[in-house]
N, C-alpha and C. Protein backbone atom coordinates (compact mmCIF):
# COMPACT_ATOMS: atom_id res chain seq x y z
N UNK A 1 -31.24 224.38 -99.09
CA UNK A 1 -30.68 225.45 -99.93
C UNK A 1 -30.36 226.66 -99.05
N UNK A 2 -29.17 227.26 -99.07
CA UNK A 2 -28.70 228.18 -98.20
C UNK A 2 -29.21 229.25 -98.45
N UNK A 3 -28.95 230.81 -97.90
CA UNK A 3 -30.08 231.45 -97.89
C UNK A 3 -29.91 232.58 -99.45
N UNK A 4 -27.97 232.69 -99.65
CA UNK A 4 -27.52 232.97 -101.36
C UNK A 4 -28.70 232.25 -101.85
N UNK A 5 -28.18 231.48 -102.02
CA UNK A 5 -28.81 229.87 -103.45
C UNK A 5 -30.32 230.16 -103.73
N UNK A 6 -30.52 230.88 -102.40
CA UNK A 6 -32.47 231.07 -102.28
C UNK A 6 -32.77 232.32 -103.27
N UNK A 7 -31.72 233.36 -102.68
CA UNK A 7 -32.15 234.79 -103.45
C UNK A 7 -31.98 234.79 -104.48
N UNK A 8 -31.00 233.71 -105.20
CA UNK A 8 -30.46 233.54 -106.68
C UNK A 8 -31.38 233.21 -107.41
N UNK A 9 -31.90 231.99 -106.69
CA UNK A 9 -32.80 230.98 -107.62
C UNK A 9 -34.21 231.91 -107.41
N UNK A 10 -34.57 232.64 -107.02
CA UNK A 10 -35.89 233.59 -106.82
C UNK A 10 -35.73 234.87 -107.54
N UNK A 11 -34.56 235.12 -107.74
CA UNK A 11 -34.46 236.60 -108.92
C UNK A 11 -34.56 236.19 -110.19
N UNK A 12 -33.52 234.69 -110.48
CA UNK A 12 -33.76 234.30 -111.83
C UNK A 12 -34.83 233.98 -111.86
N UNK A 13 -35.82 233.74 -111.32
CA UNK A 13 -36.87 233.13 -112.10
C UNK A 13 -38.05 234.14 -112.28
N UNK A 14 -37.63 234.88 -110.96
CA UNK A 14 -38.37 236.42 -111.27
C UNK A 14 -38.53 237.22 -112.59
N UNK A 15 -36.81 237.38 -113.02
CA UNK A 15 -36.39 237.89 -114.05
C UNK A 15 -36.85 237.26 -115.36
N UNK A 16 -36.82 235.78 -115.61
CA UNK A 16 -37.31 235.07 -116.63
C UNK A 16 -38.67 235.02 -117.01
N UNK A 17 -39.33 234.61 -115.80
CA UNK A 17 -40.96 234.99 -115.82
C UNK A 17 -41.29 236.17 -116.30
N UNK A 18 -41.01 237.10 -115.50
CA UNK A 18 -41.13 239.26 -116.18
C UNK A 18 -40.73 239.06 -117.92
N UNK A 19 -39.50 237.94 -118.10
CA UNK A 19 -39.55 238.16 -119.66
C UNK A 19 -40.31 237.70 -120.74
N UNK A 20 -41.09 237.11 -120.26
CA UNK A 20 -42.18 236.28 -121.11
C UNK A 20 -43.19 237.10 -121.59
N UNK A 21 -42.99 237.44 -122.86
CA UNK A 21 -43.40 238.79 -123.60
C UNK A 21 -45.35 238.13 -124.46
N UNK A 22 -45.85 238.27 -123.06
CA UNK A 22 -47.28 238.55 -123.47
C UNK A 22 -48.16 238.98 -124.62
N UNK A 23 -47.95 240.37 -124.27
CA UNK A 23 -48.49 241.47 -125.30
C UNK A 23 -47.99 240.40 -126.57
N UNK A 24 -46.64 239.93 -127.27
CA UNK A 24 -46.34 239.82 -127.87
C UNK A 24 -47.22 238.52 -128.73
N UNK A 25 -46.54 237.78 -127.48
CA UNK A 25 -47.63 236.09 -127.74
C UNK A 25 -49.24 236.17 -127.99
N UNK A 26 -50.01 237.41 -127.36
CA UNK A 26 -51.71 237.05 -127.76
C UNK A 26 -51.80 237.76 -128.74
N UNK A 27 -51.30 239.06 -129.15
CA UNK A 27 -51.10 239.70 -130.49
C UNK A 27 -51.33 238.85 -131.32
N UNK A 28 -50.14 237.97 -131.12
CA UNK A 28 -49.79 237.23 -132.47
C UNK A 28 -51.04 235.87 -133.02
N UNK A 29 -51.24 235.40 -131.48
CA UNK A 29 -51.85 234.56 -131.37
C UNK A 29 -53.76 234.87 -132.23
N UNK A 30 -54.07 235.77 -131.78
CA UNK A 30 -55.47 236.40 -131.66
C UNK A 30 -55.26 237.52 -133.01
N UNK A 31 -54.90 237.91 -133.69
CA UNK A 31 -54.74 238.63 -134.79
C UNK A 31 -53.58 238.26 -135.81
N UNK A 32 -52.60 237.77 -135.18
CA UNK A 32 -51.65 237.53 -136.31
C UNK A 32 -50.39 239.06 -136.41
N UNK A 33 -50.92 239.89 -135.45
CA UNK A 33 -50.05 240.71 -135.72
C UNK A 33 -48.94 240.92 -134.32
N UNK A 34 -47.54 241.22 -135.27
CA UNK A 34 -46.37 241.40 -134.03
C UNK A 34 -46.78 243.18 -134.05
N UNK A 35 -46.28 243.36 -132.53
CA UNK A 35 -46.51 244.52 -132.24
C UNK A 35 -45.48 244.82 -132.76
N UNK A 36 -44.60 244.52 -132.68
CA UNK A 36 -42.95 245.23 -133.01
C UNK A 36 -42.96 246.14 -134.00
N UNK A 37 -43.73 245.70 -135.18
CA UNK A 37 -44.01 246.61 -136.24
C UNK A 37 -45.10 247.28 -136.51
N UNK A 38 -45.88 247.43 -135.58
CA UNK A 38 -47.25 248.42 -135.52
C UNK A 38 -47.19 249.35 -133.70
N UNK A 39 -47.91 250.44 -134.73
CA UNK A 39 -48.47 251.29 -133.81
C UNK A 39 -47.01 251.94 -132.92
N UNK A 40 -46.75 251.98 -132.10
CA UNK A 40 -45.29 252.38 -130.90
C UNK A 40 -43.99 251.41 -131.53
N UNK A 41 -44.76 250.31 -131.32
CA UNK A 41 -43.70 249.16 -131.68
C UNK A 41 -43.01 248.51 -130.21
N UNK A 42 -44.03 249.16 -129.35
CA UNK A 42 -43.51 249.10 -127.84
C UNK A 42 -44.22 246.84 -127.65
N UNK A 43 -43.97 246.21 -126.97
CA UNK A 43 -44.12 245.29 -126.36
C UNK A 43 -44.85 245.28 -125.13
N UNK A 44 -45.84 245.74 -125.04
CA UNK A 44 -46.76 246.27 -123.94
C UNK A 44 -48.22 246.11 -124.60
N UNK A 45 -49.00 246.33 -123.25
CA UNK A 45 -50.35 245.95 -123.49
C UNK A 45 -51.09 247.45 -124.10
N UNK A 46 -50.85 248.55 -124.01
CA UNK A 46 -51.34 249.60 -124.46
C UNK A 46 -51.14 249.65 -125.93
N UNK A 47 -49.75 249.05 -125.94
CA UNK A 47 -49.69 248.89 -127.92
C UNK A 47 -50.69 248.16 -128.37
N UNK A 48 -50.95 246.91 -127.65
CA UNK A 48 -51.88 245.46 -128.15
C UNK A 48 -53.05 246.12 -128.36
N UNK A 49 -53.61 247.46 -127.42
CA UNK A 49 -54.94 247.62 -127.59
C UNK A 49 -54.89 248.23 -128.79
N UNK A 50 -54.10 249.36 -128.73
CA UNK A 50 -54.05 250.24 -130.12
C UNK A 50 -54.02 249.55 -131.40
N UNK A 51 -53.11 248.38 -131.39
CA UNK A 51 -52.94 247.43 -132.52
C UNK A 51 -53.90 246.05 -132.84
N UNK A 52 -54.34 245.98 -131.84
CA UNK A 52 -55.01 244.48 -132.07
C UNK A 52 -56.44 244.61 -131.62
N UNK A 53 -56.92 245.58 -130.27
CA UNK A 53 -57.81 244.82 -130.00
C UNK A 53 -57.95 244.86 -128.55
N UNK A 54 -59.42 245.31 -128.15
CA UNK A 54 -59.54 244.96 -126.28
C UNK A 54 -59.22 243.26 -125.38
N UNK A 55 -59.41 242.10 -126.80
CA UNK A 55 -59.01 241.42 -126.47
C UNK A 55 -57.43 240.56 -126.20
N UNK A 56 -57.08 241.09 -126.64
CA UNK A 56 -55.70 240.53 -126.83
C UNK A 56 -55.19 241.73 -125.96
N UNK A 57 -55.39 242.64 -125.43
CA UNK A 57 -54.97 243.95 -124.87
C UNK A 57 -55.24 242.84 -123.05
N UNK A 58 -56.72 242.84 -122.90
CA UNK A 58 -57.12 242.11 -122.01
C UNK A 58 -56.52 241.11 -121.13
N UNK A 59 -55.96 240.23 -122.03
CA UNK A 59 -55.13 238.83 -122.03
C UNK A 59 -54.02 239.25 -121.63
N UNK A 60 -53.21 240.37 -122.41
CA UNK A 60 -52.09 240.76 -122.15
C UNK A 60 -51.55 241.29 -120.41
N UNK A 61 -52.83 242.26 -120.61
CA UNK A 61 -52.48 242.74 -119.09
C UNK A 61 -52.95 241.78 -117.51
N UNK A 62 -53.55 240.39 -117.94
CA UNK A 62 -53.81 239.41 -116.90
C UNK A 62 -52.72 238.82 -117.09
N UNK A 63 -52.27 238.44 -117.69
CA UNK A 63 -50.64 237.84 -117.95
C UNK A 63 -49.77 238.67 -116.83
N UNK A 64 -49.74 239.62 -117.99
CA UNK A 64 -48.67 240.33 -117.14
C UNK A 64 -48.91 240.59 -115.09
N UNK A 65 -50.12 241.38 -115.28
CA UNK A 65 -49.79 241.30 -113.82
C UNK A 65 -49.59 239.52 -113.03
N UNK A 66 -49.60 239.08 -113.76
CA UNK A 66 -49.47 237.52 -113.17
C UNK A 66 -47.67 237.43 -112.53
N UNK A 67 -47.51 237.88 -113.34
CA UNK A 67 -45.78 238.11 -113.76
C UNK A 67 -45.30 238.81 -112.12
N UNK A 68 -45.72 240.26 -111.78
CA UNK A 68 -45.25 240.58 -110.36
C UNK A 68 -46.02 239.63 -109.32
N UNK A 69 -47.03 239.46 -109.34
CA UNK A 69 -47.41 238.57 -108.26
C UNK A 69 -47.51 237.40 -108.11
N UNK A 70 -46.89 236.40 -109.06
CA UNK A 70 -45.92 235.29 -109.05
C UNK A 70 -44.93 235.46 -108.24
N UNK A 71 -43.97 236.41 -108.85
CA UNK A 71 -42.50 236.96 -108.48
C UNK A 71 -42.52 237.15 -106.72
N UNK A 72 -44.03 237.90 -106.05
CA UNK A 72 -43.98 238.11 -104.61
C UNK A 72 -44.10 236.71 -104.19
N UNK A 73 -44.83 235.79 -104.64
CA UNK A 73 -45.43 235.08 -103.65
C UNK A 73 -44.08 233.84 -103.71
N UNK A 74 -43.37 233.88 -105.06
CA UNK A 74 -42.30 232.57 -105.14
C UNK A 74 -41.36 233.34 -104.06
N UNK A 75 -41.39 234.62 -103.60
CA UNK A 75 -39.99 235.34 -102.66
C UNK A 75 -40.30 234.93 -101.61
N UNK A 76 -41.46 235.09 -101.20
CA UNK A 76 -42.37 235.05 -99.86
C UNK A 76 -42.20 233.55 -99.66
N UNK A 77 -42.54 232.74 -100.13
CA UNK A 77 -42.39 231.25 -99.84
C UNK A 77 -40.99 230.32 -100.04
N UNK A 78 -40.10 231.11 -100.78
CA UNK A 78 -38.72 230.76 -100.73
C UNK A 78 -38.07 230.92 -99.76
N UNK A 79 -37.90 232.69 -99.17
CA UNK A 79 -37.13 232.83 -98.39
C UNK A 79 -38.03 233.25 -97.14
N UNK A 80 -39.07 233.98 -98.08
CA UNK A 80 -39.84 234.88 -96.32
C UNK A 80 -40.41 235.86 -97.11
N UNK A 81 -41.55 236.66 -95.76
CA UNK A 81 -41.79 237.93 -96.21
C UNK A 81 -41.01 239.08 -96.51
N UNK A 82 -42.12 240.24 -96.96
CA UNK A 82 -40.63 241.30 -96.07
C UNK A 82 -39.82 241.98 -97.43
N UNK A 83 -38.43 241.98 -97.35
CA UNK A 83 -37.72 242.64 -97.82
C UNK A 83 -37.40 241.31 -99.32
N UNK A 84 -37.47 240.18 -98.85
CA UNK A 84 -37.22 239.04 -100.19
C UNK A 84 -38.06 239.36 -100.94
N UNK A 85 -39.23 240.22 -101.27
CA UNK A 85 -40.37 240.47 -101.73
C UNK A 85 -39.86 241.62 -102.77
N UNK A 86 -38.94 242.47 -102.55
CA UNK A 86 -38.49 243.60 -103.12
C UNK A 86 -37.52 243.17 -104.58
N UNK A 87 -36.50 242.73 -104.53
CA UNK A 87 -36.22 242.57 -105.22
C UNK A 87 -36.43 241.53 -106.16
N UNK A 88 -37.32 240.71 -105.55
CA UNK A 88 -38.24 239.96 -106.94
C UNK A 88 -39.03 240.48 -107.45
N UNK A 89 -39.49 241.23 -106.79
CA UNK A 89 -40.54 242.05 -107.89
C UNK A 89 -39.97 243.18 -108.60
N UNK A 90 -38.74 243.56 -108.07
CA UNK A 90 -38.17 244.63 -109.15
C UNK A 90 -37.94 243.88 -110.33
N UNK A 91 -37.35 242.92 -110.00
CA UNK A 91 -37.41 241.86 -110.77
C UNK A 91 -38.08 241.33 -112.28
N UNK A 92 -39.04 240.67 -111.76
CA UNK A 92 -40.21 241.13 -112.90
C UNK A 92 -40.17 242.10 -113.82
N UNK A 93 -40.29 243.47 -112.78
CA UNK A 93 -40.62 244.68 -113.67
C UNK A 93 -39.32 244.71 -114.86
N UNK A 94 -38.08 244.92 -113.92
CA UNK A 94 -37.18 244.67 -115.10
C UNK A 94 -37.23 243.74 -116.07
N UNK A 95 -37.53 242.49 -115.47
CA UNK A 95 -37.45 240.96 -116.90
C UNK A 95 -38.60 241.99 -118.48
N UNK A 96 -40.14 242.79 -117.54
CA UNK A 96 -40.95 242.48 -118.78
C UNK A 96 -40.36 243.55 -119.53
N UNK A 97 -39.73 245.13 -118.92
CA UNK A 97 -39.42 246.27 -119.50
C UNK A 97 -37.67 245.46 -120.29
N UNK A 98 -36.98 244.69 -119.96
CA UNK A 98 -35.91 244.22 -120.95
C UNK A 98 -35.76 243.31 -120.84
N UNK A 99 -36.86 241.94 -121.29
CA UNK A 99 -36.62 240.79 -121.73
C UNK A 99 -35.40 240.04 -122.20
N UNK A 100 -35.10 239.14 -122.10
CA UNK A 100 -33.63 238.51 -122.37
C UNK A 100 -34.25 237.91 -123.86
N UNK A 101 -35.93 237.46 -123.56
CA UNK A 101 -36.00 236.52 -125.06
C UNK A 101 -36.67 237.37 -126.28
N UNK A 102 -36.08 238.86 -125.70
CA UNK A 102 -36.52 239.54 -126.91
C UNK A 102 -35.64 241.19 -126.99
N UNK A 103 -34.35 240.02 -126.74
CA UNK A 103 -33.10 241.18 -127.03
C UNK A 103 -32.99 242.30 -125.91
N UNK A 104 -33.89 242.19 -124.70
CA UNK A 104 -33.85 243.13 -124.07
C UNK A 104 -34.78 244.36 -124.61
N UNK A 105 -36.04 244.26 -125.18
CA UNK A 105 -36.57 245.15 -126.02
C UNK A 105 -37.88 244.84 -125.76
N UNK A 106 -38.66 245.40 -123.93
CA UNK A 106 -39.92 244.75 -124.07
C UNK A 106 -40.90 245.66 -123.85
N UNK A 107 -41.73 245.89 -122.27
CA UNK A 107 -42.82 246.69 -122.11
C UNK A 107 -42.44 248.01 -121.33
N UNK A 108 -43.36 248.49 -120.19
CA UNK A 108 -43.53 249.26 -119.76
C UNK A 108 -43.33 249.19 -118.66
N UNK A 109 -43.93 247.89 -117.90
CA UNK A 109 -44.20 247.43 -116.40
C UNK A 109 -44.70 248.16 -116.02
N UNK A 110 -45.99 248.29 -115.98
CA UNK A 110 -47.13 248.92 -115.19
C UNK A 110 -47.82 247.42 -115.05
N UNK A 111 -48.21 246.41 -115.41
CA UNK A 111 -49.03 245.68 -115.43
C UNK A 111 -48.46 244.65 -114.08
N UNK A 112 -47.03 244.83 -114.56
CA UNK A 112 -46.45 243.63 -113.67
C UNK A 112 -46.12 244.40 -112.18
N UNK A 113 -46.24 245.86 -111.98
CA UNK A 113 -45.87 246.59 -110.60
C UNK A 113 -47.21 246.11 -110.05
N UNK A 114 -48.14 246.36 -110.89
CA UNK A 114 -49.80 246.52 -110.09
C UNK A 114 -50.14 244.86 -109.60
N UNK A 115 -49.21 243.91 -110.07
CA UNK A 115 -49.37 242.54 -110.39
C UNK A 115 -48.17 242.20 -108.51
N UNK A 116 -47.33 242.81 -108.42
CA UNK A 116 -46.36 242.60 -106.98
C UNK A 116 -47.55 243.62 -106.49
N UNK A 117 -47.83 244.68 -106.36
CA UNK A 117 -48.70 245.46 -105.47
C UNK A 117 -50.17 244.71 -104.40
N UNK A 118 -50.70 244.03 -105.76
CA UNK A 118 -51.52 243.12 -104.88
C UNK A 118 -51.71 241.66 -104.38
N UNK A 119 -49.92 241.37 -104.85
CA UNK A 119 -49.38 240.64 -103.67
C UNK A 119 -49.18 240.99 -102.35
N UNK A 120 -48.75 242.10 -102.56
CA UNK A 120 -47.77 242.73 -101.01
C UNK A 120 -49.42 243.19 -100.32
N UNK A 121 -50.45 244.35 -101.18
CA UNK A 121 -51.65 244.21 -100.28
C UNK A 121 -52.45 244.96 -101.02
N UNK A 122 -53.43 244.22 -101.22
CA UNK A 122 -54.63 244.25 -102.48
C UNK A 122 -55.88 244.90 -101.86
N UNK A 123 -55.64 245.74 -100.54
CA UNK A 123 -56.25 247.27 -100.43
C UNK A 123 -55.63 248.09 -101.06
N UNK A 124 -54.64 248.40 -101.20
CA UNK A 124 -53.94 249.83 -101.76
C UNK A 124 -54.16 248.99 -103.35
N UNK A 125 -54.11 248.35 -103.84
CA UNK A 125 -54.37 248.05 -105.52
C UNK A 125 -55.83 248.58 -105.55
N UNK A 126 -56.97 248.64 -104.81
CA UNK A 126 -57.56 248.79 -104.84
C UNK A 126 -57.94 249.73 -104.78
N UNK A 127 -57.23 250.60 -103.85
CA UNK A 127 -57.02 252.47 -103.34
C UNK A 127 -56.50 252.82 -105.18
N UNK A 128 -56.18 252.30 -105.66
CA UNK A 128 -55.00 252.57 -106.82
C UNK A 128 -55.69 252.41 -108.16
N UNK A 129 -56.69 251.59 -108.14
CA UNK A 129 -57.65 250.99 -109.28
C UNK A 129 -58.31 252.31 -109.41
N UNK A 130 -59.11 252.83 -108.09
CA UNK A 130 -59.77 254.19 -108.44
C UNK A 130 -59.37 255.24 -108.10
N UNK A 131 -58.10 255.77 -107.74
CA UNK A 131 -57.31 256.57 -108.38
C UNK A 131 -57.00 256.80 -109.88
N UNK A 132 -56.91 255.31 -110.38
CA UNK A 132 -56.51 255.58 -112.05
C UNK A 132 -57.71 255.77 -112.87
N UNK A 133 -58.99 254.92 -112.42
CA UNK A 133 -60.47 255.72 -113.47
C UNK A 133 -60.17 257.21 -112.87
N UNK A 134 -59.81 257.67 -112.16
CA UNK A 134 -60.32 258.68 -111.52
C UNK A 134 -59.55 259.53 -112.36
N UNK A 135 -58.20 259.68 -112.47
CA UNK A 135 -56.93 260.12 -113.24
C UNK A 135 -57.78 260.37 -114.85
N UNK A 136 -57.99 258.86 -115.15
CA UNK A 136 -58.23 258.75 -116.28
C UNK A 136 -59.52 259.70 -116.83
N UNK A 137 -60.15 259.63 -115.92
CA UNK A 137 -61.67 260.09 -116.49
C UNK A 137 -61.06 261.81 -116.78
N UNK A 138 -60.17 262.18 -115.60
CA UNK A 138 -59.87 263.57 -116.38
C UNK A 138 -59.05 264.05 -116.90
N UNK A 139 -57.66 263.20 -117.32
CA UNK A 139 -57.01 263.53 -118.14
C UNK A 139 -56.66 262.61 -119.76
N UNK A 140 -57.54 261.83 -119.43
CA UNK A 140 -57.74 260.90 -120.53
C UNK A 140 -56.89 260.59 -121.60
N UNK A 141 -55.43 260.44 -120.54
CA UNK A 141 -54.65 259.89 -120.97
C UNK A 141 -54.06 258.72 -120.49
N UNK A 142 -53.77 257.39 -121.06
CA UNK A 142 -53.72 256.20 -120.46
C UNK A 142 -52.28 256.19 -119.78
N UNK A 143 -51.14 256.80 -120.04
CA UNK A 143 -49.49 257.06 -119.71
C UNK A 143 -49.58 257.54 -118.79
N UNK A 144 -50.05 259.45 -119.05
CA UNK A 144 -50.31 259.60 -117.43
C UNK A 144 -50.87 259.82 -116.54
N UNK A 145 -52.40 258.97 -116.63
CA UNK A 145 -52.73 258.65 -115.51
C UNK A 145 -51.99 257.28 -114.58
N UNK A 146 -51.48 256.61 -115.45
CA UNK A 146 -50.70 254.83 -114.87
C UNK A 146 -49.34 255.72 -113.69
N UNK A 147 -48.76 256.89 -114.33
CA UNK A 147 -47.66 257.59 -113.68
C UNK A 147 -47.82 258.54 -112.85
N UNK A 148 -49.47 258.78 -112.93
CA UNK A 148 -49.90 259.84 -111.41
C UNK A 148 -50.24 258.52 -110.29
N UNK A 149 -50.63 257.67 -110.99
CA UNK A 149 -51.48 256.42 -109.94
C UNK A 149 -50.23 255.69 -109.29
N UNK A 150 -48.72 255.87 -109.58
CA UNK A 150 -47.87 254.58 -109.23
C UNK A 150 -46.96 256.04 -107.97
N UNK A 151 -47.02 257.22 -108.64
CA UNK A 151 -46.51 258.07 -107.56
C UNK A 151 -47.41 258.51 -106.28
N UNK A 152 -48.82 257.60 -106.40
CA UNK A 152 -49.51 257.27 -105.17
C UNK A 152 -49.21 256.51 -104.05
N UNK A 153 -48.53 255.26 -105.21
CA UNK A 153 -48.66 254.06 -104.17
C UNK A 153 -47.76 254.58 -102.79
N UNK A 154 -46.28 254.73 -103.10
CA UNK A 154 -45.52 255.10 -102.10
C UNK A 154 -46.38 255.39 -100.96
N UNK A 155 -46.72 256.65 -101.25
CA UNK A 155 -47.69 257.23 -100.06
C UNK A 155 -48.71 256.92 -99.06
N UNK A 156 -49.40 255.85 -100.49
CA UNK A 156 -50.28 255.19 -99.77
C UNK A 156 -49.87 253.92 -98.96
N UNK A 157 -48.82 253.46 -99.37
CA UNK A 157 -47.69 252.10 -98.23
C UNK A 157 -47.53 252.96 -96.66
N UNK A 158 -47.22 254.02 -97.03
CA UNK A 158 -46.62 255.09 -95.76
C UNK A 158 -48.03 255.30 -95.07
N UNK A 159 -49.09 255.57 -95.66
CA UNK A 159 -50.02 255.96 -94.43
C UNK A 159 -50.48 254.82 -93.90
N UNK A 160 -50.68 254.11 -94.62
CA UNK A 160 -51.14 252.78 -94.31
C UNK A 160 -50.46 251.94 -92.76
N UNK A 161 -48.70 252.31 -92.84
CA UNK A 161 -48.18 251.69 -91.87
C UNK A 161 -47.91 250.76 -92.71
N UNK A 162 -47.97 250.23 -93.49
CA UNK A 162 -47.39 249.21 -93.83
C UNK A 162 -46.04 248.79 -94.09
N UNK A 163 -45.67 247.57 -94.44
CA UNK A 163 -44.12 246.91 -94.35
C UNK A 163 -43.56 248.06 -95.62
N UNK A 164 -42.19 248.51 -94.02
CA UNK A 164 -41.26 250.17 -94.84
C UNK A 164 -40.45 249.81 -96.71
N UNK A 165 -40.73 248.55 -96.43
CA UNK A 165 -39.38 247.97 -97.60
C UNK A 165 -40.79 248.36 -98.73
N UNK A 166 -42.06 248.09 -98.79
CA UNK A 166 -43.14 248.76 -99.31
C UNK A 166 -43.12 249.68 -100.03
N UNK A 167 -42.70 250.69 -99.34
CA UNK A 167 -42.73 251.63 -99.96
C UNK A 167 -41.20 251.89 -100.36
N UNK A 168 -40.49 251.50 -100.11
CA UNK A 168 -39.11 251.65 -101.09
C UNK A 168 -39.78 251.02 -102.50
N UNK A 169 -40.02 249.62 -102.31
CA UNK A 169 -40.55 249.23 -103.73
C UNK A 169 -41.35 249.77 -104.47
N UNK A 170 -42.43 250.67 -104.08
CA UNK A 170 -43.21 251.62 -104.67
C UNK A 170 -42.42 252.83 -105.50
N UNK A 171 -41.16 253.52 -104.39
CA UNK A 171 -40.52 254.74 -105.37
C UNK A 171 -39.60 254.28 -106.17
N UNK A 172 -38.93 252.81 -105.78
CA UNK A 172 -38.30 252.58 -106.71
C UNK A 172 -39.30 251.91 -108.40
N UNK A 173 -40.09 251.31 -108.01
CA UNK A 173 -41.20 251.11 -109.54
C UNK A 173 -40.97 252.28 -110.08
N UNK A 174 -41.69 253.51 -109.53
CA UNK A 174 -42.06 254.69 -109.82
C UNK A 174 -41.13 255.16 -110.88
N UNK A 175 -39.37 255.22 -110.07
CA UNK A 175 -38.58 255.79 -110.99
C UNK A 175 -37.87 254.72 -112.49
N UNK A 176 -38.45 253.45 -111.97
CA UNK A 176 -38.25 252.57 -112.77
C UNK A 176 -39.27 252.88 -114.49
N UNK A 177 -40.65 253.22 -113.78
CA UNK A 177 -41.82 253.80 -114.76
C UNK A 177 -41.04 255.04 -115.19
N UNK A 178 -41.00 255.54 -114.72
CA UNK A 178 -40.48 256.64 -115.07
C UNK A 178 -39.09 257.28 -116.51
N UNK A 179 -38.55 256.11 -116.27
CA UNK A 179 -37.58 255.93 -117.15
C UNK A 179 -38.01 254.71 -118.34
N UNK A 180 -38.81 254.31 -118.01
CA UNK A 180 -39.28 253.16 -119.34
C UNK A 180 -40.32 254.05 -120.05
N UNK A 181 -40.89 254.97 -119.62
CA UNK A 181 -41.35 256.20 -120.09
C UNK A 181 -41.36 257.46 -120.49
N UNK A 182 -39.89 257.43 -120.46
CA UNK A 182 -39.18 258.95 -120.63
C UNK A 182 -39.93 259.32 -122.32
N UNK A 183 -39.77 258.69 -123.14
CA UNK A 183 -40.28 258.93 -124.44
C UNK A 183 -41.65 259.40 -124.64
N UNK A 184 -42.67 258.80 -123.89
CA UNK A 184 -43.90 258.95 -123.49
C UNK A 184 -43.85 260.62 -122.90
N UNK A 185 -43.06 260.53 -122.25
CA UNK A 185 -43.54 262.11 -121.16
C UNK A 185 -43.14 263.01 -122.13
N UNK A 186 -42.45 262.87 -122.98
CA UNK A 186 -41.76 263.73 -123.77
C UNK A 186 -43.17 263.54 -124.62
N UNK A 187 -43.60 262.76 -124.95
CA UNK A 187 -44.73 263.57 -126.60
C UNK A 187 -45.51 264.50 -125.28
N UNK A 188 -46.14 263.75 -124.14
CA UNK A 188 -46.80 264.44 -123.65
C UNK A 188 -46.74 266.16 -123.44
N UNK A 189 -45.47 266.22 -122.84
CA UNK A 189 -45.24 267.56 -122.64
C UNK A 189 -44.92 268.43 -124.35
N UNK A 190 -44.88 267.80 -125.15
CA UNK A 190 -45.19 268.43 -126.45
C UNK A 190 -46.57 268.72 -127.20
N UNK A 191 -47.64 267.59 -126.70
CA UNK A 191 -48.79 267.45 -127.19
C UNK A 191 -49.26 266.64 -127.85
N UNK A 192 -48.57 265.69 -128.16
CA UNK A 192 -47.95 264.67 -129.32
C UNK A 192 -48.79 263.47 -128.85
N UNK A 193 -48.59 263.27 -127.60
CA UNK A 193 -49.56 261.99 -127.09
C UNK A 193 -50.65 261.40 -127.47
N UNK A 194 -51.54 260.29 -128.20
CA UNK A 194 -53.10 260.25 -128.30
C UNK A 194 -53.45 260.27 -126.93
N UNK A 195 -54.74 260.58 -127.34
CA UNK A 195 -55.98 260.61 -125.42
C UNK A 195 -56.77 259.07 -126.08
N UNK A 196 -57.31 258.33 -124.71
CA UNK A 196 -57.70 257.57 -124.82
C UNK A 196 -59.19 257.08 -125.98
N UNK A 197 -59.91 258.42 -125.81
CA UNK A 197 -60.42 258.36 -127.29
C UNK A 197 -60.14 258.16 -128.27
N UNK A 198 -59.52 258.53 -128.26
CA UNK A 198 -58.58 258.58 -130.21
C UNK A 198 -58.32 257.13 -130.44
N UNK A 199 -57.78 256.59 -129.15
CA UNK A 199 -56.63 255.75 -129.44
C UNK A 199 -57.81 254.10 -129.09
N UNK A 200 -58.90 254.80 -128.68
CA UNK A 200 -60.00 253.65 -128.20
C UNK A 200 -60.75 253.48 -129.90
N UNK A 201 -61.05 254.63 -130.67
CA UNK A 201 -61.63 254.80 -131.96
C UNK A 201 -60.60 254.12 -133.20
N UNK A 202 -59.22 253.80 -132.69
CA UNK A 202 -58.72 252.79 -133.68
C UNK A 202 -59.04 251.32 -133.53
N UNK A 203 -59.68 250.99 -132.98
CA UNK A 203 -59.83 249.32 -132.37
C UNK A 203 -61.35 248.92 -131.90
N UNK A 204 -62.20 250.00 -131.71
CA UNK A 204 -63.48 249.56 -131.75
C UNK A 204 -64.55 249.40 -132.83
């Protein structure tokens, strides 16, 4: 297979995999309820918790990050390390944030960035894990602490030395989060947002 045919057949499947709407499937599976019509109505694992449940929330977000670090490792063994790594995992992120098998109408991609992250190198996921309790514990908000913790990573690719295409994929997630969240930042900066209490006291 020539080296086109390689990048083709590794984005589509990138892209298809990222669309396989999780949150959606254990929802349904484990409660019976579609997110679509509860709570955000978002296709993401933060809805599942609000709506269903730590378990089906749980499920959701092992799925999903399955989704980017699938996407690295099928790039990495198709074509190579490196830069083939980048756009499969943008990949992903795009398939889960606009699914093809659900009209283009899906999550967030936080689950599936952190899911390519500790493909590419599962110290900095780890640098990144306690950054976000850390975020979380003091602003106790689940949105943005995920969007202070992903405008880390970059940085942390860069000190690290690590592979430069790295941290392109990091600012590009970032502004990718960023825009699948524009709605989000907006209650925030109004006040509008729940804090993780609130939103932990509907489901426990």
């Amino acid at each position: 297979m020539n080296l086109f045919f390689s990048y083709l057949a590794v984005l589509l499947f990138s892209y298809l995999i990222g669309s396989i709407p999780f949150s959606l499937i254990f929802a349904n599976i484990i409660k019976g309820v579609d997110v679509r019509q509860e709570g955000s109505g978002n296709v993401g694992a933060s809805n599942v918790l609000v709506t269903t449940g730590k378990r089906a929330a749980a499920l959701a977000v092992l799925f999903d990050i399955t989704k980017g670090f699938t996407a690295v490792i099928a790039a990495r063994f198709v074509i190579g390390p490196g830069f083939p790594e980048i756009p499969a995992a943008l990949m992903a992120i795009l398939g889960h944030d606009f699914p093809v098998y659900l009209n283009f109408k899906g999550g967030k991609g936080i689950s599936s960035t952190a899911g390519a992250i500790i493909a590419m190198n599962p110290y900095v996921f780890a640098v990144c894990l306690l950054f976000y309790v850390g975020f979380l514990a003091v602003t106790r908000y689940l949105i943005l602490s995920s969007l202070l913790t992903l405008a880390a990573i970059p940085v942390l690719f860069y000190l690290l030395k690590d592979d430069p295409w790295y941290v392109c994929f990091a600012a590009i997630a970032l502004v990718i989060a960023l825009f699948a969240h524009r709605d989000d930042i907006h209650r925030l900066i109004l006040g509008n947002e729940t804090p993780l209490g609130a939103s932990l006291a509907r489901v426990v």
